[in-house]
C-alpha atoms as a PDB file:
ATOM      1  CA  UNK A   1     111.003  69.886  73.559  1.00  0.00           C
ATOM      2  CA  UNK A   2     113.369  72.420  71.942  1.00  0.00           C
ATOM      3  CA  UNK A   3     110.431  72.967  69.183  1.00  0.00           C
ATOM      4  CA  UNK A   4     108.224  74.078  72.328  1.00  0.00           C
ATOM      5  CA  UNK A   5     110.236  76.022  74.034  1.00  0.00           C
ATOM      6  CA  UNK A   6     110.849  78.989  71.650  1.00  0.00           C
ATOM      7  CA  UNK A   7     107.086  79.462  71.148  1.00  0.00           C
ATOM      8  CA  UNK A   8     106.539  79.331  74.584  1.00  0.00           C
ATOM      9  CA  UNK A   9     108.928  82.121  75.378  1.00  0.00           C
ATOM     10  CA  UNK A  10     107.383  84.367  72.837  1.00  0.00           C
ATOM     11  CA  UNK A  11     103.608  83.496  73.659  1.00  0.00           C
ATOM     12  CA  UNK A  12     104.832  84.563  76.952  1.00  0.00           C
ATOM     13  CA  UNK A  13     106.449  87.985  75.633  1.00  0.00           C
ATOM     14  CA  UNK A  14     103.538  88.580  73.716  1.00  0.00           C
ATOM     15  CA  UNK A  15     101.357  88.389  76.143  1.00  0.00           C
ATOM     16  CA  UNK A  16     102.997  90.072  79.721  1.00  0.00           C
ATOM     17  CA  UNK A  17     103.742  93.021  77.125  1.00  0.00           C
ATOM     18  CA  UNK A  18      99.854  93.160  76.067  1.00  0.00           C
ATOM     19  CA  UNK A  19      97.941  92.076  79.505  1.00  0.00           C
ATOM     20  CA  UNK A  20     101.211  93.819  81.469  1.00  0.00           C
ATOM     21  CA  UNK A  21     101.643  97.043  79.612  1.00  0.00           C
ATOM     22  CA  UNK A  22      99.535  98.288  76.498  1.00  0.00           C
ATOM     23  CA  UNK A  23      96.381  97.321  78.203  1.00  0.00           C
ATOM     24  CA  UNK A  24      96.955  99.326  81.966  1.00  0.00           C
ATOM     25  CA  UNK A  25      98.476 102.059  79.781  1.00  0.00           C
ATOM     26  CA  UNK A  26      95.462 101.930  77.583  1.00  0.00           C
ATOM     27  CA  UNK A  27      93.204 102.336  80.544  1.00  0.00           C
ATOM     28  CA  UNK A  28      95.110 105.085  82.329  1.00  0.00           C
ATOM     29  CA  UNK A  29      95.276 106.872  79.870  1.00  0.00           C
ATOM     30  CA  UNK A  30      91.292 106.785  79.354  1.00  0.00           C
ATOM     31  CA  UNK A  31      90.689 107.158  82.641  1.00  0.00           C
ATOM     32  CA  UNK A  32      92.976 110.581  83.231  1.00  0.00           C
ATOM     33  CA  UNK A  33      91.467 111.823  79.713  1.00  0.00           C
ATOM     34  CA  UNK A  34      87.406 110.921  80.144  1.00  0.00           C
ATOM     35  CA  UNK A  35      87.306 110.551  84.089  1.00  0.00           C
ATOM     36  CA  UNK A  36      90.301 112.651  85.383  1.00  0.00           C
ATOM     37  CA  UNK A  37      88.312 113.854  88.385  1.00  0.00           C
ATOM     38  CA  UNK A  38      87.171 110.109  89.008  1.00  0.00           C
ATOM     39  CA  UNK A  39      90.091 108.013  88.687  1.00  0.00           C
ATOM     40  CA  UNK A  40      92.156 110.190  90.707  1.00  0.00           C
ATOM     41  CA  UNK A  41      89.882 109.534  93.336  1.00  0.00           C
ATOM     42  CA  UNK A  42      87.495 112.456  93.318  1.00  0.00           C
ATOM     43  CA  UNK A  43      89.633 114.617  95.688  1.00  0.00           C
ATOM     44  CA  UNK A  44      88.215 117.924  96.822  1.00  0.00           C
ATOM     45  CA  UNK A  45      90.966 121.301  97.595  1.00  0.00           C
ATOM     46  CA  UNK A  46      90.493 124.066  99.504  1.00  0.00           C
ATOM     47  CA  UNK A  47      93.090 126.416  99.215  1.00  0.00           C
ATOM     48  CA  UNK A  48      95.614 124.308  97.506  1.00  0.00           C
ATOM     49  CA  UNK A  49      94.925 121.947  99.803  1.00  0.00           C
ATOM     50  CA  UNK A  50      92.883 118.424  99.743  1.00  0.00           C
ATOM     51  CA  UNK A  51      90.326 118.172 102.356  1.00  0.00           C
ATOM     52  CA  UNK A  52      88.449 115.166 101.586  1.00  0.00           C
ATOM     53  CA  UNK A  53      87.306 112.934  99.006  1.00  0.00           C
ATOM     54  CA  UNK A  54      83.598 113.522  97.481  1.00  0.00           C
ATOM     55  CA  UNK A  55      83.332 109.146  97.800  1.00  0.00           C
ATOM     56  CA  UNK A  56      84.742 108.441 101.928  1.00  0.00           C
ATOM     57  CA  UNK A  57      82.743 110.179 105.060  1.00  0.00           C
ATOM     58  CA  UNK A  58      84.997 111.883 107.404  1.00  0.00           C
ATOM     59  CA  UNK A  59      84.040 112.604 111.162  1.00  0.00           C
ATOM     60  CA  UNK A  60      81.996 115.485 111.838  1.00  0.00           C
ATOM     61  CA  UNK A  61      80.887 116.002 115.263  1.00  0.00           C
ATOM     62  CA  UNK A  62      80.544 119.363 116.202  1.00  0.00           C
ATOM     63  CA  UNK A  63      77.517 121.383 116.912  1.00  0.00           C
ATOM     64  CA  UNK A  64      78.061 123.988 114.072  1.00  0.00           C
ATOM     65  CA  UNK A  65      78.324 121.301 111.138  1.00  0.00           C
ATOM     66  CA  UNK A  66      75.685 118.483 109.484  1.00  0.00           C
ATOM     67  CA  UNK A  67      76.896 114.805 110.797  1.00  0.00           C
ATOM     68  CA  UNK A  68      77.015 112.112 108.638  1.00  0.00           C
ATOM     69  CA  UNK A  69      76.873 108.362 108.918  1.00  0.00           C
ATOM     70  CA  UNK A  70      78.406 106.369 111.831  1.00  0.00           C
ATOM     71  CA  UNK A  71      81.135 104.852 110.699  1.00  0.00           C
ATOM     72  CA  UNK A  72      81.927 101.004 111.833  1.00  0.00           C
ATOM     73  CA  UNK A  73      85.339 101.075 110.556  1.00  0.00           C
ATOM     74  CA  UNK A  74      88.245 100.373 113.548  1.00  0.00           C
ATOM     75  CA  UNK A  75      90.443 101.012 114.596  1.00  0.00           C
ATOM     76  CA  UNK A  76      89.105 104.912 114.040  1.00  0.00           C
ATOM     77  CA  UNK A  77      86.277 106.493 112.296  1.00  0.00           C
ATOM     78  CA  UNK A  78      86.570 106.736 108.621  1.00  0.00           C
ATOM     79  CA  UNK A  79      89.306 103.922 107.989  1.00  0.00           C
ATOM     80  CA  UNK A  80      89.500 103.510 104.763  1.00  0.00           C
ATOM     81  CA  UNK A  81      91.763 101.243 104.843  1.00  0.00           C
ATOM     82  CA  UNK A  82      89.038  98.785 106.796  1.00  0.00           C
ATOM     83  CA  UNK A  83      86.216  99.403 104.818  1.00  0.00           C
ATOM     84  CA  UNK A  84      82.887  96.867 106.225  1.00  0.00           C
ATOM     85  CA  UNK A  85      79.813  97.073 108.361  1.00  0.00           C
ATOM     86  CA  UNK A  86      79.336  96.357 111.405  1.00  0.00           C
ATOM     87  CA  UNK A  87      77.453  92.964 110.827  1.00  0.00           C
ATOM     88  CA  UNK A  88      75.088  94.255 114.079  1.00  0.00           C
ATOM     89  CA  UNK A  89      71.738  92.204 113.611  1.00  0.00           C
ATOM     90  CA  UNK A  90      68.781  94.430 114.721  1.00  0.00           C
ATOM     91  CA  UNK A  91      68.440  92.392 118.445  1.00  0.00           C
ATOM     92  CA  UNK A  92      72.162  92.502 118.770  1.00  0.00           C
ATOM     93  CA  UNK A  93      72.466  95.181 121.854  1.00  0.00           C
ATOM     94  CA  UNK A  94      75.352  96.398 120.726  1.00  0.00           C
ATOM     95  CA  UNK A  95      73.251  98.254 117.964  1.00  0.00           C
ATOM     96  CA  UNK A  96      70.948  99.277 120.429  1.00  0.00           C
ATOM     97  CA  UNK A  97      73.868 100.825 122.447  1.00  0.00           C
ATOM     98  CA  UNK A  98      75.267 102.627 119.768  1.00  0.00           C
ATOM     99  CA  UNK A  99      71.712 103.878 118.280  1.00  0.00           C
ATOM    100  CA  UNK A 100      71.254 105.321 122.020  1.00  0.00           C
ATOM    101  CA  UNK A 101      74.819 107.327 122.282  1.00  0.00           C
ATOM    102  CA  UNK A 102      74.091 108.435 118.644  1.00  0.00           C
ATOM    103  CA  UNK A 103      70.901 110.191 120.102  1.00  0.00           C
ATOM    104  CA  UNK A 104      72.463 111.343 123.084  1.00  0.00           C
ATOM    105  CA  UNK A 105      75.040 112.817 121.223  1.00  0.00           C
ATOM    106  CA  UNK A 106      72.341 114.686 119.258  1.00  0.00           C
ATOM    107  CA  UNK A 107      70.588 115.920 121.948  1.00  0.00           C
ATOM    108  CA  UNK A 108      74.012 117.451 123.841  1.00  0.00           C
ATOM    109  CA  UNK A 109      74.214 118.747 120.632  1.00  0.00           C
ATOM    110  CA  UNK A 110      71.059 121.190 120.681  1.00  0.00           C
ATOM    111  CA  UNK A 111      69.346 119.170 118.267  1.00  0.00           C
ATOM    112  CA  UNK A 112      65.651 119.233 118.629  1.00  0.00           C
ATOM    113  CA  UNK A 113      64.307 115.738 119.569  1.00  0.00           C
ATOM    114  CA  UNK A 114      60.508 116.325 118.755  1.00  0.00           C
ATOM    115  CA  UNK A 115      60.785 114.929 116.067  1.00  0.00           C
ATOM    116  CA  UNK A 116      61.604 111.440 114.855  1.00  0.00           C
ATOM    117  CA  UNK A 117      65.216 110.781 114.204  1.00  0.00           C
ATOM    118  CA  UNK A 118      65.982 109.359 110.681  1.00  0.00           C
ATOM    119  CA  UNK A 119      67.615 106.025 110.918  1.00  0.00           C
ATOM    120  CA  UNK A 120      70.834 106.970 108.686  1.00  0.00           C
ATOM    121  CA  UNK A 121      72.040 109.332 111.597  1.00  0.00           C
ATOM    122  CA  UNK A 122      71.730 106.419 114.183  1.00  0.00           C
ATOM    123  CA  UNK A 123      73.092 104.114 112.368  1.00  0.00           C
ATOM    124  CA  UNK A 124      76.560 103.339 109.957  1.00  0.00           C
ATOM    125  CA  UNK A 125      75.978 101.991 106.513  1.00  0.00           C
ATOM    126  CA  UNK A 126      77.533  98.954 104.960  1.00  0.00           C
ATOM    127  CA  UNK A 127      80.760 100.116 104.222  1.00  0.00           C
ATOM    128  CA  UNK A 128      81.267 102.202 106.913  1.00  0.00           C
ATOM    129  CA  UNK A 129      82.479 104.992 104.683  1.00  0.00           C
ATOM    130  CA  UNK A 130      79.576 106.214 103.773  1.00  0.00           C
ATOM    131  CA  UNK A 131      80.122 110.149 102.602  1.00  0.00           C
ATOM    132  CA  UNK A 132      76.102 110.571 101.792  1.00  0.00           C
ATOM    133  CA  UNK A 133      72.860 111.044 104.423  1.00  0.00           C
ATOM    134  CA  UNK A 134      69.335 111.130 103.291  1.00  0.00           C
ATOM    135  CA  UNK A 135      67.751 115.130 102.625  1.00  0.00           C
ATOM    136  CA  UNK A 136      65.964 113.908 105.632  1.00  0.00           C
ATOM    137  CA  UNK A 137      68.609 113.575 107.582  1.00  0.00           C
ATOM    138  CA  UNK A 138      69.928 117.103 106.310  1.00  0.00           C
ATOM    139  CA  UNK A 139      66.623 118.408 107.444  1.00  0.00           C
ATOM    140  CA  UNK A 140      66.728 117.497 110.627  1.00  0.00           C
ATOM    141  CA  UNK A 141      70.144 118.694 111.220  1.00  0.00           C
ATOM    142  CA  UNK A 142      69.257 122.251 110.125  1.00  0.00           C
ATOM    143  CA  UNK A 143      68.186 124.038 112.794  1.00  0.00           C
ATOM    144  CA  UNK A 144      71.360 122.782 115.089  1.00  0.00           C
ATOM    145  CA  UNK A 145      73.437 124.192 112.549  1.00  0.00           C
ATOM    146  CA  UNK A 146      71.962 127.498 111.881  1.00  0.00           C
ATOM    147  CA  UNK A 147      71.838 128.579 115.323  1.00  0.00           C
ATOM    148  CA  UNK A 148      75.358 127.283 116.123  1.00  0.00           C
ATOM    149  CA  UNK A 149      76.252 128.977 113.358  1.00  0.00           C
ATOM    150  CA  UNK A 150      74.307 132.009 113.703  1.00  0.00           C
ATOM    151  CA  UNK A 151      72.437 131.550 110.144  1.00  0.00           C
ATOM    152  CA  UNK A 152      69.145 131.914 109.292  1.00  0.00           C
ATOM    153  CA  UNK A 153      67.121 129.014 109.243  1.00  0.00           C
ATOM    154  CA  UNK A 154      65.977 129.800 105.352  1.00  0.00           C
ATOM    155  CA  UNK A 155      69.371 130.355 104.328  1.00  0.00           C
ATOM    156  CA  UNK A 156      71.196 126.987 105.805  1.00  0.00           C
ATOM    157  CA  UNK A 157      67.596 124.985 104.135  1.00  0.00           C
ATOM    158  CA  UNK A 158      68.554 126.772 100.803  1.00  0.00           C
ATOM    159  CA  UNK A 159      72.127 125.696 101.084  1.00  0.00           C
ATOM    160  CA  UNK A 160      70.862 121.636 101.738  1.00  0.00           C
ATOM    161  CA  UNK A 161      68.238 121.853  98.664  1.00  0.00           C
ATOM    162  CA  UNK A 162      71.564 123.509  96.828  1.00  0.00           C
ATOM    163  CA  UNK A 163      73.578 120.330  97.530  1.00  0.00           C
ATOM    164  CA  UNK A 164      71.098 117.710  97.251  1.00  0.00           C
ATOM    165  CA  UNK A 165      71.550 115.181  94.471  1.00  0.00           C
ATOM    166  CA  UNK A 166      68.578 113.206  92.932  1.00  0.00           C
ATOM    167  CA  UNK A 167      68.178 109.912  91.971  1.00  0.00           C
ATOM    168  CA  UNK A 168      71.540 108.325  89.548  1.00  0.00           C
ATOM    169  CA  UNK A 169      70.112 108.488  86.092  1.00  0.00           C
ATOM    170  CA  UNK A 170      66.682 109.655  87.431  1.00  0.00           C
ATOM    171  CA  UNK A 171      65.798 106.377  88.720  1.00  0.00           C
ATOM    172  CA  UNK A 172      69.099 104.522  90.244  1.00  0.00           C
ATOM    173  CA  UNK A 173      69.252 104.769  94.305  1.00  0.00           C
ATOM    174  CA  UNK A 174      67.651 107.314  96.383  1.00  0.00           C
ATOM    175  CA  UNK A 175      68.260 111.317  96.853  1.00  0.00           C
ATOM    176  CA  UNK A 176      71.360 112.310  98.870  1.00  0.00           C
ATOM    177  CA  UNK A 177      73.321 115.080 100.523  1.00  0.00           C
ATOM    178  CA  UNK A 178      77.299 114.429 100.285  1.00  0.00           C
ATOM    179  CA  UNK A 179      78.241 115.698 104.087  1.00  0.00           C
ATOM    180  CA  UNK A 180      81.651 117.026 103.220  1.00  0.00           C
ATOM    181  CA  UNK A 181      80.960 119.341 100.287  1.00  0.00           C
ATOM    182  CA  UNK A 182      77.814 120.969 102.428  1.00  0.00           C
ATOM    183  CA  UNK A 183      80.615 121.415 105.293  1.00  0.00           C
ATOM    184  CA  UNK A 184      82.946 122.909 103.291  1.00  0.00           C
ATOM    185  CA  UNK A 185      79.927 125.402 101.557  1.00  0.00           C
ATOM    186  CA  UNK A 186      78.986 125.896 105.464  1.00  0.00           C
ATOM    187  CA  UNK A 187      82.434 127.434 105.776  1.00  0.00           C
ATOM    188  CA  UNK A 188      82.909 129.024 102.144  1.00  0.00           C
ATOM    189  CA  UNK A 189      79.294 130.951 103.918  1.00  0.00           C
ATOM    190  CA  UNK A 190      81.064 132.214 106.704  1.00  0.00           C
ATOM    191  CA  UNK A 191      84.120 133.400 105.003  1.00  0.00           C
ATOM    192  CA  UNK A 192      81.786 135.893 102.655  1.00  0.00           C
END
């Protein structure tokens, strides 16, 4: 037993100081050298200040900013911390009922309702954190946005085309506007 022991011991050493240590130090270190921005968890400042993250939605429901996805985290908007879907089935009526206040909440916004409503603004996405909308979406937000805000029509459509990203590798996923970063240009607008 005594002949078992010792190598046991050391084995075990060996090991919590390789899987334990070297290994998460290796990593970190990688990560903060290649992926600095993306390991510390893509944070976006504004004056010294973080505002958001580039990768969770926040809450924007004013007239005079784009909305992004609903969010089905509880026990607020935007949890992070609670991160899922609402599991809603499409003839569960408590989708239906929160499609419908989605709309209404659209159309006390002074959005036009002539045209169809894109289904990412009526609805939350799988995670419930979901920072992204469709250039759809975008598009139907503009005009809202640039009279609440006093813009030109031309000017708010240039800014969405400016923050629209394509397709992940130029064929992974679909196109997408990240809500908070056009907010934040919205304002960075304003300010000039």
């Amino acid at each position: 037993m005594k002949n078992l022991l010792r190598p046991l011991i050391v084995l075990f050493a060996v090991l919590s100081a390789v899987t334990g240590l070297a290994y998460p130090a290796l990593v970190t270190a990688v990560g903060q050298t290649l992926f600095h921005d993306e390991a510390n968890g893509s944070l976006i400042e504004r004056d010294g200040k973080v505002v958001g993250s580039k990768l969770i939605g926040q809450q924007f429901d004013a007239p005079q900013y784009f909305w992004g996805r609903l969010s089905a985290t509880s026990p607020m908007p935007y949890n992070a911390q609670a991160s899922g879907g609402s599991n809603l089935g499409p003839t569960n009526p408590a989708l239906l009922d929160e499609v419908k206040g989605r709309i209404d909440a659209l159309k006390a916004a002074g959005t036009d309702m002539s045209k169809p409503v894109p289904v990412d603004l009526v609805t939350s996405s799988g995670s419930g954190l979901d920072p992204e909308i469709s250039p759809a979406a975008a598009a139907y937000q503009i005009d809202r946005v640039a009279k609440a805000r006093g813009l030109g029509e031309n000017d708010v459509r240039a800014l969405v085309d400016r923050y629209t990203s394509g397709r992940q590798f130029g064929f992974l996923g679909e196109p997408r506007v990240n809500v908070l970063q056009l907010n934040l240009a919205l304002d960075e607008m304003k300010r000039e």
